[in-house]
C-alpha atoms as a PDB file:
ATOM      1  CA  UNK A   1      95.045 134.548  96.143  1.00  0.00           C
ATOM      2  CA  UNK A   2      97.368 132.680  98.649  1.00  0.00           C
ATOM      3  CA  UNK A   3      98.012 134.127 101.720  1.00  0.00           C
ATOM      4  CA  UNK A   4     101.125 136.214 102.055  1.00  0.00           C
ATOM      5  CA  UNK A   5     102.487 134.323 104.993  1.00  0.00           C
ATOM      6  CA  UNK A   6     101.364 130.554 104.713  1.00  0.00           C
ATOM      7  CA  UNK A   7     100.430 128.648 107.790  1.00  0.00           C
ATOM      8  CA  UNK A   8     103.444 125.662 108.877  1.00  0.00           C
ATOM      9  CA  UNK A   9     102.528 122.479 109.743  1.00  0.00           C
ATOM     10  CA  UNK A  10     104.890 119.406 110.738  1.00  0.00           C
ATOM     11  CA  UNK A  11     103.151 117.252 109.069  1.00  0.00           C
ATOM     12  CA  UNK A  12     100.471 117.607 106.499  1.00  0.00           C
ATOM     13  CA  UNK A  13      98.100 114.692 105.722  1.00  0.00           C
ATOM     14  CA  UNK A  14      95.586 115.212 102.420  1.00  0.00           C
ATOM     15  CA  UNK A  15      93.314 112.782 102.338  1.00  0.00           C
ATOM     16  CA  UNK A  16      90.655 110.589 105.257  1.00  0.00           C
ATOM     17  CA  UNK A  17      89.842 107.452 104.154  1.00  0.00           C
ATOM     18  CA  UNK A  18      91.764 104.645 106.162  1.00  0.00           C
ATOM     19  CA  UNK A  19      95.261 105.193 104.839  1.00  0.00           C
ATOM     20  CA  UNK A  20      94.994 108.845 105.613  1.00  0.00           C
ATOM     21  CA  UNK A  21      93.265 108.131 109.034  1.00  0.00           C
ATOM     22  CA  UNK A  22      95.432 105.593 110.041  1.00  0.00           C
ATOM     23  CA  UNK A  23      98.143 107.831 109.487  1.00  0.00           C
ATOM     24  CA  UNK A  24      96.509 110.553 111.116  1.00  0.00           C
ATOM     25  CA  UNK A  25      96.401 108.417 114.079  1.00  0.00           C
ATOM     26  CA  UNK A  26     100.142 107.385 114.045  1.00  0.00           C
ATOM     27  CA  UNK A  27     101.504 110.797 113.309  1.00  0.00           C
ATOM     28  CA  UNK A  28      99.589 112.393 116.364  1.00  0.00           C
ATOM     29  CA  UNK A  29     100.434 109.973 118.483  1.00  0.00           C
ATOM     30  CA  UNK A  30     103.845 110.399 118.043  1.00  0.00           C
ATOM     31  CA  UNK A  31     103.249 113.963 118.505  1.00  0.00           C
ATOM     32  CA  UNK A  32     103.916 115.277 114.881  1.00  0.00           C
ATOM     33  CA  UNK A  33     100.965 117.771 115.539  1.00  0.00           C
ATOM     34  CA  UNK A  34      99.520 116.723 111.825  1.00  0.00           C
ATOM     35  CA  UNK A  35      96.839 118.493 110.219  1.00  0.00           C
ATOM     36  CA  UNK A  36      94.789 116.642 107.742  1.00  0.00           C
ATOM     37  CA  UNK A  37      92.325 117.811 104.846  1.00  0.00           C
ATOM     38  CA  UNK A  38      89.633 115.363 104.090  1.00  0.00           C
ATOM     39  CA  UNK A  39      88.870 116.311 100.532  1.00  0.00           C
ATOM     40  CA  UNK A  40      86.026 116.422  98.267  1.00  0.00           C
ATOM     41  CA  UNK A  41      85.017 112.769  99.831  1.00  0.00           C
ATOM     42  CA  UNK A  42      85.346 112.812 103.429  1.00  0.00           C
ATOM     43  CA  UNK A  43      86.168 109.145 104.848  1.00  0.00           C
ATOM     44  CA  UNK A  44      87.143 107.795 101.021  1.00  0.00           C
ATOM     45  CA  UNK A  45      85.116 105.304  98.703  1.00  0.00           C
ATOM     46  CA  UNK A  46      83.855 103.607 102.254  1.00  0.00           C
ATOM     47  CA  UNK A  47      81.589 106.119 102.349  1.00  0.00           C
ATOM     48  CA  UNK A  48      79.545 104.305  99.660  1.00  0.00           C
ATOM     49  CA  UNK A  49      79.901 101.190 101.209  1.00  0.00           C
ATOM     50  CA  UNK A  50      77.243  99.707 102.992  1.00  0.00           C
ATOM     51  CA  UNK A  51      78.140  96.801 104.715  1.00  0.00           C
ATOM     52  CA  UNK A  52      81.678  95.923 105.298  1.00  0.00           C
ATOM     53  CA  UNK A  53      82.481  92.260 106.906  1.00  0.00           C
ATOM     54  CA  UNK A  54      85.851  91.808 105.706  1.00  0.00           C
ATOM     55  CA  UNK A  55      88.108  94.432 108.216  1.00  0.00           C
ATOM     56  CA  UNK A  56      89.359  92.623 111.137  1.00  0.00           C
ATOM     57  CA  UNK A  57      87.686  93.757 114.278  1.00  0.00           C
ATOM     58  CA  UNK A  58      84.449  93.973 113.383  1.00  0.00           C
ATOM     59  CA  UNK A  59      82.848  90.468 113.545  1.00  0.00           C
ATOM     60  CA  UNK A  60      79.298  91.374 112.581  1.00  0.00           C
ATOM     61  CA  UNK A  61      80.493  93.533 110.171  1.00  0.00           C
ATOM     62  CA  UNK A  62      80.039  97.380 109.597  1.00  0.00           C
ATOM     63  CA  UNK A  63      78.567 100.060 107.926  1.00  0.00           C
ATOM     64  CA  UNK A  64      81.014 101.681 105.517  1.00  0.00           C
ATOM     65  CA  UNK A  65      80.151 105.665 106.597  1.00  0.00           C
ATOM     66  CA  UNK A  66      80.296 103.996 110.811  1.00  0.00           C
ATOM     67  CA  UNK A  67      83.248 102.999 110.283  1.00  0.00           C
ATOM     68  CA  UNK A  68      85.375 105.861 108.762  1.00  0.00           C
ATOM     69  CA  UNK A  69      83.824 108.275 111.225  1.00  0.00           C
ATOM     70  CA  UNK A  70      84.936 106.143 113.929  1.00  0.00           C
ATOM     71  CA  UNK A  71      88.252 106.521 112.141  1.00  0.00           C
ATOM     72  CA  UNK A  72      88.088 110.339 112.456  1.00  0.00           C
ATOM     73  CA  UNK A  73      86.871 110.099 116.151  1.00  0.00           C
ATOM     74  CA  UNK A  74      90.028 108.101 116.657  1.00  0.00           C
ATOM     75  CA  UNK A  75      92.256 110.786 115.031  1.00  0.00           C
ATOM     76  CA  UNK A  76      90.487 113.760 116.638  1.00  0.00           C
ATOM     77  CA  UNK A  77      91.050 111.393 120.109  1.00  0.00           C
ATOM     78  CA  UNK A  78      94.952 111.854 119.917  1.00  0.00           C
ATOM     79  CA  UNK A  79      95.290 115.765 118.374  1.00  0.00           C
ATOM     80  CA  UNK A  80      95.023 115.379 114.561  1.00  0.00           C
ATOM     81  CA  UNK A  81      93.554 118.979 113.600  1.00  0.00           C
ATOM     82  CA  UNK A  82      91.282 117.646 110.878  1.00  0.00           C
ATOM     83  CA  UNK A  83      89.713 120.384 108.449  1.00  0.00           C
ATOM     84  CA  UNK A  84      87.368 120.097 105.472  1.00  0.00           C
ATOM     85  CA  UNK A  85      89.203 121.328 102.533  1.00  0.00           C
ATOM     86  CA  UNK A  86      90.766 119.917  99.146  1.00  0.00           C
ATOM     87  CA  UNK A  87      94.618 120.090  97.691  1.00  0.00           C
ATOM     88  CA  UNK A  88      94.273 121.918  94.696  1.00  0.00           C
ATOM     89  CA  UNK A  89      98.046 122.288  94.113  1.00  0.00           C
ATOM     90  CA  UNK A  90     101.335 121.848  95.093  1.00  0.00           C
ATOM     91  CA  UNK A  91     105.059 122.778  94.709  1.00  0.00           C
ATOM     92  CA  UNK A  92     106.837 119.997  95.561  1.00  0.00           C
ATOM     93  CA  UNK A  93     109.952 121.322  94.405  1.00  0.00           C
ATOM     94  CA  UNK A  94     111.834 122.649  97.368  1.00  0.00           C
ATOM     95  CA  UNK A  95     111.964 122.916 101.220  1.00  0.00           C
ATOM     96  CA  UNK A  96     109.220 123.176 103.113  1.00  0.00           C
ATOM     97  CA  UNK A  97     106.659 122.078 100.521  1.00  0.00           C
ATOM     98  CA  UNK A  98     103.764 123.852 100.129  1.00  0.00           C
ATOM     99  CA  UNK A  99     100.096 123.099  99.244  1.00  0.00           C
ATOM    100  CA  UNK A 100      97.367 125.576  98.682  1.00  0.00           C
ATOM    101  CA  UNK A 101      94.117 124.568  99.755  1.00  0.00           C
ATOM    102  CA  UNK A 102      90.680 125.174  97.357  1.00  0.00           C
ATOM    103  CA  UNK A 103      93.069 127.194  95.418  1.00  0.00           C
ATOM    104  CA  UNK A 104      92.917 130.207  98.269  1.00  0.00           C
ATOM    105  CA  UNK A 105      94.609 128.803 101.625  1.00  0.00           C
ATOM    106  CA  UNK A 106      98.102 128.002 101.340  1.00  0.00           C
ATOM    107  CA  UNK A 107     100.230 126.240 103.883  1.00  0.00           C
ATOM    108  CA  UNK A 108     103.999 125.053 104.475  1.00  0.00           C
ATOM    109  CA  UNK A 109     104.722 121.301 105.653  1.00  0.00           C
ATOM    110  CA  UNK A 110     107.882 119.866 106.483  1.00  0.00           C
ATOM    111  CA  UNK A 111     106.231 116.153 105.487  1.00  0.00           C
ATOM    112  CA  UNK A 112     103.164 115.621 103.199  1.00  0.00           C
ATOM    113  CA  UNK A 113     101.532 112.391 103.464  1.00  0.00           C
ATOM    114  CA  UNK A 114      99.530 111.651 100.788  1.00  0.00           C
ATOM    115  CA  UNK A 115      96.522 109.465 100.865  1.00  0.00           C
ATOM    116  CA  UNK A 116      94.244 110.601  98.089  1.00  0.00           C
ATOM    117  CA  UNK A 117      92.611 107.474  96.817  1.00  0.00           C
ATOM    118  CA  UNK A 118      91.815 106.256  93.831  1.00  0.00           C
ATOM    119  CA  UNK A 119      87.965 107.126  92.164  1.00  0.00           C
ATOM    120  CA  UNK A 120      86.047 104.149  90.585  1.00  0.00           C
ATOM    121  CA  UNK A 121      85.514 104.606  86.580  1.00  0.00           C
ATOM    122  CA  UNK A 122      81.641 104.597  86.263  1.00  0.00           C
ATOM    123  CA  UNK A 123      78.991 104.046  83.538  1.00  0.00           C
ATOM    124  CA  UNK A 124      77.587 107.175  83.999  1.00  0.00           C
ATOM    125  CA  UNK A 125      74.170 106.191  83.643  1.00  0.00           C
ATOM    126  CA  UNK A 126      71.288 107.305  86.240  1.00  0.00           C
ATOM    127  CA  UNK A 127      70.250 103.985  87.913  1.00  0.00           C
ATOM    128  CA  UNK A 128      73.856 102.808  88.487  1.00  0.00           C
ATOM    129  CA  UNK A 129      74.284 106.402  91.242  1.00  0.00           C
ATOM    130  CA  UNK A 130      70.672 105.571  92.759  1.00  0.00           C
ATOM    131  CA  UNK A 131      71.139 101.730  93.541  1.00  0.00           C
ATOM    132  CA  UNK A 132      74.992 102.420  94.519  1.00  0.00           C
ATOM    133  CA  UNK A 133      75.556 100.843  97.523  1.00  0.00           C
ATOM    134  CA  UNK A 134      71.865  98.624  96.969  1.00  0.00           C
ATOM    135  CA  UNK A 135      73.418  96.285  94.446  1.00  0.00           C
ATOM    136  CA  UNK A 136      75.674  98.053  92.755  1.00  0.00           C
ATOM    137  CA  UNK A 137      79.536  97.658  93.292  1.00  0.00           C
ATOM    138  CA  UNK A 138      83.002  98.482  92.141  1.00  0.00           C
ATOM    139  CA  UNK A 139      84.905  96.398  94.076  1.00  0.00           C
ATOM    140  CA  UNK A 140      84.240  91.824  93.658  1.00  0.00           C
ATOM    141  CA  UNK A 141      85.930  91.274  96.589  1.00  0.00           C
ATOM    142  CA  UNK A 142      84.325  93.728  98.916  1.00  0.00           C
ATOM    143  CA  UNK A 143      80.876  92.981  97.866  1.00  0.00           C
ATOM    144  CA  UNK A 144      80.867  89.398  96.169  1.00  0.00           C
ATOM    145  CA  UNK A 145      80.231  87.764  99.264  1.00  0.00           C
ATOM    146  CA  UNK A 146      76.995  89.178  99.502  1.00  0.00           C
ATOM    147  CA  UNK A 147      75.237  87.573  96.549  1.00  0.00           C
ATOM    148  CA  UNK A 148      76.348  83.947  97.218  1.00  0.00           C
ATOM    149  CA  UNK A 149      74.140  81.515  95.372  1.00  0.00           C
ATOM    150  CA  UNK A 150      72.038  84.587  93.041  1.00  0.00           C
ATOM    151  CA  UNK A 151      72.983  85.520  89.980  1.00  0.00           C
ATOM    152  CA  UNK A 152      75.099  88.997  88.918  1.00  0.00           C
ATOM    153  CA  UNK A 153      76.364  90.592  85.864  1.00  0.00           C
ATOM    154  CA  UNK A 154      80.007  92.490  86.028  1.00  0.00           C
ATOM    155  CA  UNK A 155      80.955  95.007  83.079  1.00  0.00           C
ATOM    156  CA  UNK A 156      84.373  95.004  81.869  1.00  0.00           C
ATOM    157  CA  UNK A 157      87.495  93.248  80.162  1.00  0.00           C
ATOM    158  CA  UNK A 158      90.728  93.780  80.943  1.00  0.00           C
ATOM    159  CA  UNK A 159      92.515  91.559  83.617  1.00  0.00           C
ATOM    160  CA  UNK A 160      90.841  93.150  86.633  1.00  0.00           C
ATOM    161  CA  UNK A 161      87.153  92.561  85.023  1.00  0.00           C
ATOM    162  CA  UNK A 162      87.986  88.538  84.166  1.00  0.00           C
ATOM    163  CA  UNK A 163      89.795  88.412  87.912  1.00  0.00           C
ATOM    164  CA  UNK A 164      86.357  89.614  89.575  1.00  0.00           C
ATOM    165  CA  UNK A 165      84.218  87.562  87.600  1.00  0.00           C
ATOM    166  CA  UNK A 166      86.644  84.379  88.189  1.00  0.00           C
ATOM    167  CA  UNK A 167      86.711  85.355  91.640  1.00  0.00           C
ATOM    168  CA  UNK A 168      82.305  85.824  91.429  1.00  0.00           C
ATOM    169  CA  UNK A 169      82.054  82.754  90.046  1.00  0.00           C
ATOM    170  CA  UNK A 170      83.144  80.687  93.078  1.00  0.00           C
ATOM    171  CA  UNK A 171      80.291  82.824  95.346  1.00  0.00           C
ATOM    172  CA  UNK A 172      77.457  83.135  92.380  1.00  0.00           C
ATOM    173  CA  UNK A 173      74.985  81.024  91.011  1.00  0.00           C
ATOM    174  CA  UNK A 174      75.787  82.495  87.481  1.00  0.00           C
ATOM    175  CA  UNK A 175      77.962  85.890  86.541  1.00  0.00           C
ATOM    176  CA  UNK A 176      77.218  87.232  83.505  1.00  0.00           C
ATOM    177  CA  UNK A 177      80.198  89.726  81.969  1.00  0.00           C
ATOM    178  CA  UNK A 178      79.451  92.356  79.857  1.00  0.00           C
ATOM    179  CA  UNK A 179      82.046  92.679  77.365  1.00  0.00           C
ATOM    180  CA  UNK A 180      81.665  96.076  74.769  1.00  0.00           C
ATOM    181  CA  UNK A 181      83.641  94.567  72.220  1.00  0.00           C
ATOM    182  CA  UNK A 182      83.702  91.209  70.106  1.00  0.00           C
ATOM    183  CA  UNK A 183      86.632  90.526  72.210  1.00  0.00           C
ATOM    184  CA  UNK A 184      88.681  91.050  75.667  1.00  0.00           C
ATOM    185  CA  UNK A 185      91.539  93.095  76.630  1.00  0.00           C
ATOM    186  CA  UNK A 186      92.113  90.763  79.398  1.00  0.00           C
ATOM    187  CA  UNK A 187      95.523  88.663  79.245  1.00  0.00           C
ATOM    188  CA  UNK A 188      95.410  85.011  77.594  1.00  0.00           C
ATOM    189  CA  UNK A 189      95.775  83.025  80.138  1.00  0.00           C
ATOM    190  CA  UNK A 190      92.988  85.495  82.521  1.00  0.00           C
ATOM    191  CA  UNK A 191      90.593  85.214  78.976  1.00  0.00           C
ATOM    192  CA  UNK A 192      90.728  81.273  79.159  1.00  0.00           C
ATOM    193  CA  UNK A 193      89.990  81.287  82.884  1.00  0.00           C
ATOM    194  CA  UNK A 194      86.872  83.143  82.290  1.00  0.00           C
ATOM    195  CA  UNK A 195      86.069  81.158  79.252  1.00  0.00           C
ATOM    196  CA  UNK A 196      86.283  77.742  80.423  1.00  0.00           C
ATOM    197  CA  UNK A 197      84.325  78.403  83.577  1.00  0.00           C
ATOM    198  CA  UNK A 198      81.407  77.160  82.998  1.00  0.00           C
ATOM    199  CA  UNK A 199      78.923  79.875  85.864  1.00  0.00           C
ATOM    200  CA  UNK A 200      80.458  82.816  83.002  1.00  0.00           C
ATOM    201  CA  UNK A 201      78.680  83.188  80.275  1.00  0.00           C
ATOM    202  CA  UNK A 202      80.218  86.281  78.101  1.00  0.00           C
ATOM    203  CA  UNK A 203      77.793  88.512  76.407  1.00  0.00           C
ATOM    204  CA  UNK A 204      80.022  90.059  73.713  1.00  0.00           C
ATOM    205  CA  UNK A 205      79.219  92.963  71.673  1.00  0.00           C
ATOM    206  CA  UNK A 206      77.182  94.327  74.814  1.00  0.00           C
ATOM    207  CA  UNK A 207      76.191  97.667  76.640  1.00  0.00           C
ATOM    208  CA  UNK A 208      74.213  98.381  79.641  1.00  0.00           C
ATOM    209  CA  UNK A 209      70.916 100.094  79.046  1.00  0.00           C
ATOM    210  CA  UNK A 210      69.583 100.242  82.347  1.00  0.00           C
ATOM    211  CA  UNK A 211      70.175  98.546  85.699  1.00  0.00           C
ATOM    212  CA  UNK A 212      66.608  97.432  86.523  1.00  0.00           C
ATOM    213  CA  UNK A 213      65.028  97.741  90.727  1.00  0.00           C
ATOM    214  CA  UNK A 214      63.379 100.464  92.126  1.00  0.00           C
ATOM    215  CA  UNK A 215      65.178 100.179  95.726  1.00  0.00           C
ATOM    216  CA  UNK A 216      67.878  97.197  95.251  1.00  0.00           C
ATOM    217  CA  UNK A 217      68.670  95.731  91.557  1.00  0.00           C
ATOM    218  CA  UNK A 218      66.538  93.363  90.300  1.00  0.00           C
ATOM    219  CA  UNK A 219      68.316  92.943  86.654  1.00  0.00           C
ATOM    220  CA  UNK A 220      69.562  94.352  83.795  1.00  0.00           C
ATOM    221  CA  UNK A 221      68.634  95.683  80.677  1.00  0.00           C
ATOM    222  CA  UNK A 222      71.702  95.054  77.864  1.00  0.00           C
ATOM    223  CA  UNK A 223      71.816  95.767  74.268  1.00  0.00           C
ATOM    224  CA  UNK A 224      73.853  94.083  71.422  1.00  0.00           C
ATOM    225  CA  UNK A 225      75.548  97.002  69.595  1.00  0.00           C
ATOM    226  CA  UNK A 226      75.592  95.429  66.653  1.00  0.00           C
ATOM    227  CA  UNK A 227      72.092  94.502  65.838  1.00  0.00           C
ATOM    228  CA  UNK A 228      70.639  96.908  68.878  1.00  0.00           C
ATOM    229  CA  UNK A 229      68.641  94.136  70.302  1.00  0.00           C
ATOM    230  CA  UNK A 230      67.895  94.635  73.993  1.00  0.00           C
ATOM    231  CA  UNK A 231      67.143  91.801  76.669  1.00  0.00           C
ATOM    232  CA  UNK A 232      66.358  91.913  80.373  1.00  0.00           C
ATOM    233  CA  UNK A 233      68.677  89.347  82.764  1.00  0.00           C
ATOM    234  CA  UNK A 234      67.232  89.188  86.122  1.00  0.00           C
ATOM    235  CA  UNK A 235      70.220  89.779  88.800  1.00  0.00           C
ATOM    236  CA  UNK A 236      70.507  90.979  92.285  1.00  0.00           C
ATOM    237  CA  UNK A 237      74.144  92.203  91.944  1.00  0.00           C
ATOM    238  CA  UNK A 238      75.794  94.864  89.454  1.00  0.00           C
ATOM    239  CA  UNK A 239      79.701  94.796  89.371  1.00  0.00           C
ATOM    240  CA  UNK A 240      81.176  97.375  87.553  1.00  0.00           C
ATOM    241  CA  UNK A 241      85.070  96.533  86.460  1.00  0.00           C
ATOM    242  CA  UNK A 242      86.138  99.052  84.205  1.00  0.00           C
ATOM    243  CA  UNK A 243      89.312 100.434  85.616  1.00  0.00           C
ATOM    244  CA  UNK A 244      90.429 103.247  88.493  1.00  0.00           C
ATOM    245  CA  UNK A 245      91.612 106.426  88.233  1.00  0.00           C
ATOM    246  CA  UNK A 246      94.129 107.749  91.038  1.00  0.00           C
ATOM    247  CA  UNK A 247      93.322 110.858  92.354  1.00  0.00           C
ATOM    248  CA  UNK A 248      97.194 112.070  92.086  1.00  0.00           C
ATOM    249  CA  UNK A 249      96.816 114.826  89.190  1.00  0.00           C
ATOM    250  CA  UNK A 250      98.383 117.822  90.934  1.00  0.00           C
ATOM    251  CA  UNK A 251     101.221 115.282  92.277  1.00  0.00           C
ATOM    252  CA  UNK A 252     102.433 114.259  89.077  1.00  0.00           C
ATOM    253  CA  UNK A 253     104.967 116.935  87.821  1.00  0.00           C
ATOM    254  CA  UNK A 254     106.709 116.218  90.969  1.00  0.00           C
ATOM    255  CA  UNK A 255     106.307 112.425  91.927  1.00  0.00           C
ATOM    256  CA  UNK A 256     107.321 109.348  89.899  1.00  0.00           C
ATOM    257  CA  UNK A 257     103.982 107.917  89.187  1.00  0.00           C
ATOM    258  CA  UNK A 258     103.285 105.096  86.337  1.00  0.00           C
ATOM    259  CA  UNK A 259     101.407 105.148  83.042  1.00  0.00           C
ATOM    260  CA  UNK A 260      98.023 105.134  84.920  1.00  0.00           C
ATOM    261  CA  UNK A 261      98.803 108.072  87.697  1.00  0.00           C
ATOM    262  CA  UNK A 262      99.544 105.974  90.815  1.00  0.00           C
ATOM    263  CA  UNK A 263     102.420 107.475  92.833  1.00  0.00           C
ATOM    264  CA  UNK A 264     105.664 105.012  93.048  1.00  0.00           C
ATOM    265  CA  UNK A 265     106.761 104.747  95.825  1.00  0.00           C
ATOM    266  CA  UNK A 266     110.510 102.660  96.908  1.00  0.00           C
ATOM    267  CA  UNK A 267     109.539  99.213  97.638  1.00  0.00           C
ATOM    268  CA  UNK A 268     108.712  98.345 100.858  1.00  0.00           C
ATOM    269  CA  UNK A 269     108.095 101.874 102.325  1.00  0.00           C
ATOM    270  CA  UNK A 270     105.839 104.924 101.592  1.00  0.00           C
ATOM    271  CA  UNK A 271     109.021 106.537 100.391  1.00  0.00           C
ATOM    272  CA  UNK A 272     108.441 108.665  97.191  1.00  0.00           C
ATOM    273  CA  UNK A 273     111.339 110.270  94.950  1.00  0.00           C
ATOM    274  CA  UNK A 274     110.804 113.854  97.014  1.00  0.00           C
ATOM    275  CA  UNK A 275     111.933 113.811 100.270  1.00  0.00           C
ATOM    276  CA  UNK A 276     109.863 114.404 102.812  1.00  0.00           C
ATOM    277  CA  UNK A 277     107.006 113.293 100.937  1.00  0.00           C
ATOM    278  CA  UNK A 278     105.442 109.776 101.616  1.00  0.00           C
ATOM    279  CA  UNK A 279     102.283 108.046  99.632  1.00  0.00           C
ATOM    280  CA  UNK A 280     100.268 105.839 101.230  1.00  0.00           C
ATOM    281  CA  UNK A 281      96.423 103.827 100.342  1.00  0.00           C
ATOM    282  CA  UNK A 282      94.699 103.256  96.856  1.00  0.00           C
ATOM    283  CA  UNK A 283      96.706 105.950  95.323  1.00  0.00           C
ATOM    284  CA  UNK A 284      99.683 104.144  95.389  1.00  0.00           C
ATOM    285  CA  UNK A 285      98.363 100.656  95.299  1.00  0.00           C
ATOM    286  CA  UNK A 286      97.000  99.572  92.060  1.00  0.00           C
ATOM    287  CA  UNK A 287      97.152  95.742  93.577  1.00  0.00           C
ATOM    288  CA  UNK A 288      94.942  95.113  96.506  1.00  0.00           C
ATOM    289  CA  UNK A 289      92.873  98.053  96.633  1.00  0.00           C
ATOM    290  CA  UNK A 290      91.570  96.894 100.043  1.00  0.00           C
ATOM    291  CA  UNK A 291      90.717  99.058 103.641  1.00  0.00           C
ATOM    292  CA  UNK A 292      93.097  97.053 105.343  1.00  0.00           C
ATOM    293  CA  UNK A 293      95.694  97.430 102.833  1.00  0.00           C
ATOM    294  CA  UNK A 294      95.295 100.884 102.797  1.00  0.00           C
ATOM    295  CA  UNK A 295      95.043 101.368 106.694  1.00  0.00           C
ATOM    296  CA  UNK A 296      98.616  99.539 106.848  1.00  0.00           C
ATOM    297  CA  UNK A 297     100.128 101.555 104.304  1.00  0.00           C
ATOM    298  CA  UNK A 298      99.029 104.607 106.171  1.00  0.00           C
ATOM    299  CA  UNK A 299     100.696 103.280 109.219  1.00  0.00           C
ATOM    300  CA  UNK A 300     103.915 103.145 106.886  1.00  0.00           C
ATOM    301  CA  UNK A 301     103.470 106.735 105.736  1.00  0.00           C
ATOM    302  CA  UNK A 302     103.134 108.064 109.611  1.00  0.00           C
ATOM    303  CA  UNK A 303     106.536 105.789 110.737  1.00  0.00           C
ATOM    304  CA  UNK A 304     108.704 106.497 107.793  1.00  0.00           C
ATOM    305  CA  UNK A 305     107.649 110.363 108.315  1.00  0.00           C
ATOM    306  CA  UNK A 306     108.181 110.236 111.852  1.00  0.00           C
ATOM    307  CA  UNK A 307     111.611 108.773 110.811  1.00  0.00           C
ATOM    308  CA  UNK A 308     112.349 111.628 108.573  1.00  0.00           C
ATOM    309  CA  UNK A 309     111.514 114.469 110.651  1.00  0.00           C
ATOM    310  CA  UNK A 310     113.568 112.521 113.362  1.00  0.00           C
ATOM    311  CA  UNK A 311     116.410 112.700 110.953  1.00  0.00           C
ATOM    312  CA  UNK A 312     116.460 116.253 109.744  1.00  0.00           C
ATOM    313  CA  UNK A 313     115.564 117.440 113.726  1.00  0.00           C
ATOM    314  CA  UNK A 314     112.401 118.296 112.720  1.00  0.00           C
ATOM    315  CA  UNK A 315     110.272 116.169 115.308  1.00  0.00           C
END
């Protein structure tokens, strides 16, 4: 049961990978006192990200888990009272908002920042957990860079799965796209890039078996659903392109969000329809889906709450 007199906060941040740490780092620093819970994945999908080599700063590159928790350390530095905990609902619909924490704890905030994330849509199958991070990937652009010259497969077909193997192709030796179906959900135009590029070859009709390598991947194991052949393709990189999932659920009776879940927000700001509450990172961004994108957005989030608390003589 909540508690009978709910613990205010200033400004309430839910969610620590870079958009909510960045924010973090704004808001204390402009002395908003915020308090932040890191939810079920401390640090965000960084966490099970090796090597990063694409945020600026960092010219031999990073690990993914380094980097977040110097993040937090940088958050902690200037006052932000970070706690382990998860949102597990909120009522959005009046003044202060209020958020109850692992359905027990419930507090009172005069701004929310969100910066939930977005989850990567998996396989589900055993070998694609244990070699995450060791040749496995959700994200083309993070990880392509890594597997210049070898050969990779990448499951999926909509426009995001025929982007990432367009954009594989230009690193790779060969990219082989697994496509479920006898044909592609991707757009025309994105189909007939991946078609006429002659480093894609599309295996229709195909499912992954098994992702082969005992401690990085060594191949893959497909099967043709329609006459449940299998074959083994040697590869050293998995990409798996099947879609996100915004981790906005107990937002959406409250926030303008689109057929998919992420949270609108007003053009050019962290703005969302509620006052007073601001949206900032993957769960907002369906575009770029990137740790610097994010980290930016979360600067946003902090100003434009700043801003409002300003305004309403809050700060």
């Amino acid at each position: 049961m909540a508690t009978t007199t709910p613990e205010h906060v200033k400004c309430l941040i839910i969610g620590s990978g870079p958009a909510g740490y960045t924010a973090a780092i704004y808001a204390a620093r402009a002395n908003m006192q915020p308090v932040m819970y890191q939810g079920l994945q401390p640090g965000g999908q960084l966490t099970i990200t090796n090597d990063v080599e694409n945020f600026p700063g960092y010219p031999d590159g990073i690990m993914g888990p380094e980097m977040m928790e110097d993040l937090k350390k940088q958050a902690a530095r200037f006052g932000t009272d970070i706690r382990y905990g998860l949102a597990t609902s909120v009522d959005f619909s009046g003044q202060p908002h209020r958020v109850t924490i692992d359905e027990q704890t419930e507090l009172t905030a005069d701004a929310v920042i969100i910066a939930t994330g977005a989850s990567a849509k998996w396989l589900g199958i055993p070998s694609e957990q244990r070699l995450n991070g060791s040749g496995v990937s959700a994200c083309a652009v993070c990880d392509g860079f890594f597997y210049r010259g070898k050969d990779v497969a990448i499951v999926g077909a909509g426009d995001t799965a025929a982007e990432e193997a367009t954009y594989l192709a230009n690193l790779c030796n060969k990219v082989y796209m697994l496509v479920r179906k006898g044909e592609m959900r991707a757009s025309r135009i994105m189909q007939k890039r991946v078609e006429d590029n002659p480093k894609i070859e599309i295996l229709w009709n195909t499912v992954t078996d098994e992702i082969l390598g005992e401690h990085a991947v060594e191949g893959v194991r497909v099967k043709n659903v329609l006459t449940h052949e299998t074959r083994e393709i040697p590869i050293h990189g998995f990409f798996v392109a099947i879609g996100h999932e915004p981790n906005s659920k107990i937002f959406q009776p409250y926030l303008h969000h689109d057929e998919q879940g992420y949270l609108k927000t007003i053009p050019g700001t962290s703005k969302t329809n509620v006052d007073g509450i601001f949206a900032c990172g993957d769960v907002q961004d369906y575009t770029y889906r990137q740790a610097v994108t994010a980290a930016g957005t979360g600067c946003m989030a902090a100003l434009d709450a700043e801003r409002y608390l300003a305004a309403k003589d809050l700060h």
